[in-house]
C-alpha atoms as a PDB file:
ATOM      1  CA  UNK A   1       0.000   0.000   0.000  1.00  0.00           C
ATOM      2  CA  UNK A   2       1.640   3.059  -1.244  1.00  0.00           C
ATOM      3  CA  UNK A   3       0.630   6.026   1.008  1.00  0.00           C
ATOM      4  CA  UNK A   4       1.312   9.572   0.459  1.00  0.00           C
ATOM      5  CA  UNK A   5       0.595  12.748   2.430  1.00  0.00           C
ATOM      6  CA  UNK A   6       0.726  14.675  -1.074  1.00  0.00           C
ATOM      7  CA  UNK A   7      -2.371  15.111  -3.601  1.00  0.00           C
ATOM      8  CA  UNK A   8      -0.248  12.432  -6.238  1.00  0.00           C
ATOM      9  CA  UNK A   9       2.416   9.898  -6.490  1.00  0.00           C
ATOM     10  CA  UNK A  10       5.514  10.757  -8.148  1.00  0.00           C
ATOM     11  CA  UNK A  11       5.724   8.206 -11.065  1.00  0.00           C
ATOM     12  CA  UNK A  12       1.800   6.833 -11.004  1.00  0.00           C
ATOM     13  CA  UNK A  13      -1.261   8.023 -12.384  1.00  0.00           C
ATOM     14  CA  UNK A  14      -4.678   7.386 -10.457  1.00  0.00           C
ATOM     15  CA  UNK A  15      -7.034   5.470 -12.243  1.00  0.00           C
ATOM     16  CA  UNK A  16      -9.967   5.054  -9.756  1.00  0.00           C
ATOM     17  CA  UNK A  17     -10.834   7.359  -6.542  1.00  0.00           C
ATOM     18  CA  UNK A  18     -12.718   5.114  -3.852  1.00  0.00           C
ATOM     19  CA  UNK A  19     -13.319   7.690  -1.364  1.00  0.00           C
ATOM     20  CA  UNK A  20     -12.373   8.678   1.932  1.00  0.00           C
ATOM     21  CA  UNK A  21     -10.895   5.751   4.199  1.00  0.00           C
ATOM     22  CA  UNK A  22     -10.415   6.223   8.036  1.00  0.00           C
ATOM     23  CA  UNK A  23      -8.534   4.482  10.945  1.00  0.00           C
ATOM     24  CA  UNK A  24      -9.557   6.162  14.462  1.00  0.00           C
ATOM     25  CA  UNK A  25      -8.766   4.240  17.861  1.00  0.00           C
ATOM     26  CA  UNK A  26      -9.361   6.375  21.168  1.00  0.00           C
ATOM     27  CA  UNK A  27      -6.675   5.822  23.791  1.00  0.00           C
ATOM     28  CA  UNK A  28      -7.066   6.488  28.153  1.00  0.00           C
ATOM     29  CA  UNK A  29      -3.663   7.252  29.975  1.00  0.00           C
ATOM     30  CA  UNK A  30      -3.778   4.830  32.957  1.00  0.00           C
ATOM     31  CA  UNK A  31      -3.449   6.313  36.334  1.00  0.00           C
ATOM     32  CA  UNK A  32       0.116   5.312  36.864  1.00  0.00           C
ATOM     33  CA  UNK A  33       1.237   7.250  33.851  1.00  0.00           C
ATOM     34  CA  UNK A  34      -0.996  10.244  34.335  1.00  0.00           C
ATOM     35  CA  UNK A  35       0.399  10.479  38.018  1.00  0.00           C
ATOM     36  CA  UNK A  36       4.522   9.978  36.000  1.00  0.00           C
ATOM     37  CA  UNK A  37       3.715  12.535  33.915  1.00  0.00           C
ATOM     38  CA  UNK A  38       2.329  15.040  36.100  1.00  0.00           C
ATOM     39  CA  UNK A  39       5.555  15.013  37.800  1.00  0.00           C
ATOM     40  CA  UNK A  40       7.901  14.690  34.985  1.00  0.00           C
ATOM     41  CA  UNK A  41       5.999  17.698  33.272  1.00  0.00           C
ATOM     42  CA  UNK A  42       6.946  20.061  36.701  1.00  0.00           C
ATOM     43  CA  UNK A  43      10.739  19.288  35.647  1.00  0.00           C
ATOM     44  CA  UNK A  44      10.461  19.422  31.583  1.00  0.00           C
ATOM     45  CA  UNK A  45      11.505  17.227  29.052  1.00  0.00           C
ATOM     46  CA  UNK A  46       9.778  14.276  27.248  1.00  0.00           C
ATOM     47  CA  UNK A  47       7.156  12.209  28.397  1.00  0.00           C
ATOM     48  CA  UNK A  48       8.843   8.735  26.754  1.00  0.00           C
ATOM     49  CA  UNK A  49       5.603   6.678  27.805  1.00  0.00           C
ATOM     50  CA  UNK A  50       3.025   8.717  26.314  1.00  0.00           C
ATOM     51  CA  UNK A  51       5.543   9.024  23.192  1.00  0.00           C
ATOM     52  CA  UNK A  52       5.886   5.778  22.797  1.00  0.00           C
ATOM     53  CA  UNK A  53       2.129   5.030  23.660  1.00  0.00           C
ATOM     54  CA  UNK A  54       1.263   8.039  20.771  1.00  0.00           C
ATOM     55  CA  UNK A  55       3.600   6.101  18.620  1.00  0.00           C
ATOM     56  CA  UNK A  56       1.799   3.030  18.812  1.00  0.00           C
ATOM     57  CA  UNK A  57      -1.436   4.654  18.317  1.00  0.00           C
ATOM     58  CA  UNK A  58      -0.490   6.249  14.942  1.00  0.00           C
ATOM     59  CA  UNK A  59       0.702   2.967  13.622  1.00  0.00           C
ATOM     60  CA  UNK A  60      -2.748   1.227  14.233  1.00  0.00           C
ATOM     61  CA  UNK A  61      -4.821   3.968  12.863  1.00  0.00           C
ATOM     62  CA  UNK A  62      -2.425   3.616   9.708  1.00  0.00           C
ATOM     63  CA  UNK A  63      -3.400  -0.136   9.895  1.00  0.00           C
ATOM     64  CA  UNK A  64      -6.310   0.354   9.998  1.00  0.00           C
ATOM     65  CA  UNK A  65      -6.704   3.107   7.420  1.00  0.00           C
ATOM     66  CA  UNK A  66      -4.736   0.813   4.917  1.00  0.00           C
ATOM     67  CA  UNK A  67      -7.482  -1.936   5.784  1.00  0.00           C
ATOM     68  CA  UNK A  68     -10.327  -0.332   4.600  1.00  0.00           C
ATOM     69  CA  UNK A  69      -8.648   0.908   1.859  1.00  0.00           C
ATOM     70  CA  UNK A  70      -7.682  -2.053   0.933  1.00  0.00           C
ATOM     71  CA  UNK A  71     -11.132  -3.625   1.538  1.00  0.00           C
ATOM     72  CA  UNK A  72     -12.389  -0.867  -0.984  1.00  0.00           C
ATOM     73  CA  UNK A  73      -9.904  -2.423  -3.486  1.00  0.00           C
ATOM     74  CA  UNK A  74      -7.173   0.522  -3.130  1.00  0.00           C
ATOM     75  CA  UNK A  75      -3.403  -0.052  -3.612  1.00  0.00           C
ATOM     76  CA  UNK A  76      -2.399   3.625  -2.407  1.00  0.00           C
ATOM     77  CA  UNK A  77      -4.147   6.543  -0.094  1.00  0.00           C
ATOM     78  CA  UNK A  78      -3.217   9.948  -1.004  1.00  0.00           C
ATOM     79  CA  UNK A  79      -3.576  13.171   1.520  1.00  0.00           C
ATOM     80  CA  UNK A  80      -3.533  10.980   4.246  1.00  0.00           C
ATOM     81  CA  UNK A  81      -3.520  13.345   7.417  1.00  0.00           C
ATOM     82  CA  UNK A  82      -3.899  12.206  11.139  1.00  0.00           C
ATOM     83  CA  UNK A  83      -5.702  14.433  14.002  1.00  0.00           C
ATOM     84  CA  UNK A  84      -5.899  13.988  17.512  1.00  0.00           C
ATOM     85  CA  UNK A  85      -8.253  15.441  20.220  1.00  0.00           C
ATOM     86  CA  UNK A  86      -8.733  14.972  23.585  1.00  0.00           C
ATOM     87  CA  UNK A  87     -11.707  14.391  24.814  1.00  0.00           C
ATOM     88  CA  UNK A  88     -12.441  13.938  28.602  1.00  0.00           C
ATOM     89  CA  UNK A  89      -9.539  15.048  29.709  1.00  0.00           C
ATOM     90  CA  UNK A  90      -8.377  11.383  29.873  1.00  0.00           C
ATOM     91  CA  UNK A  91      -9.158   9.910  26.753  1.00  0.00           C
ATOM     92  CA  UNK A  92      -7.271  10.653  23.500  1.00  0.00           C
ATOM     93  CA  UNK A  93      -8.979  10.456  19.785  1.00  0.00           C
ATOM     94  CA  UNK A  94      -6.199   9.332  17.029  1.00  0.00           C
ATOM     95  CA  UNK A  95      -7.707   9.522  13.569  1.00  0.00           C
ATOM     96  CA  UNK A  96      -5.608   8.500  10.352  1.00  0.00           C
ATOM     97  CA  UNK A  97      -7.323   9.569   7.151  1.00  0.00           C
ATOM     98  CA  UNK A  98      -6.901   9.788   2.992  1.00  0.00           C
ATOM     99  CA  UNK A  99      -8.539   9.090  -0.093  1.00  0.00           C
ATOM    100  CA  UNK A 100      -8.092   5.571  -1.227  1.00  0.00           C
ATOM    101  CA  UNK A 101      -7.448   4.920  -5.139  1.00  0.00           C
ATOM    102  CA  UNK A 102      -6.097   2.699  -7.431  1.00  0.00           C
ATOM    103  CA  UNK A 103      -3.448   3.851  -9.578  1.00  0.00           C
ATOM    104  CA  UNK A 104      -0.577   2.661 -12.014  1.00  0.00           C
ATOM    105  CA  UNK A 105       3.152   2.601 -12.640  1.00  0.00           C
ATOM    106  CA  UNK A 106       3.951   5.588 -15.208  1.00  0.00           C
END
């Protein structure tokens, strides 16, 4: 699956436009964390577990963007853009989303 935050592919030229796709999980910070971070957020610097946790998170909303995609019978997603919001103070909403199309080798 060939995915590009552009409008095109270098190379390719679409030959079908499925539509929008979407991968969106929503995330909660456990206590333990929450309580780690306060603290480490008093004396600066990065928060490596809700990196790494953020990390994660991306890469299944990709999956899962490229699924339905795929389902639709796409081999590439163009403008694909994530966005995040919190919502409840502890809950996070990670959303991965494009325009699924087929396209071919120039």
């Amino acid at each position: 699956m060939l995915i590009s935050t552009m409008n095109d592919i270098p190379g390719y030229e679409v030959t079908e436009v499925l539509g929008e796709v979407f991968g969106l999980t929503v995330r909660s910070r456990n206590v333990g964390s929450q309580f780690g971070s306060a603290f480490k957020a008093l004396a600066g610097g990065e928060l490596k577990g809700m990196t790494k946790n953020l990390t994660a998170s991306r890469e299944e909303v990709i999956g899962r963007m490229v699924s339905e995609a795929e389902a639709r019978g796409g081999d590439a997603v163009l403008a694909m853009r994530f966005d995040t919001s919190e919502m409840g103070g502890n809950w996070t909403e990670i959303c991965a989303y494009g325009t699924a199309v087929r396209v071919r080798k120039l």
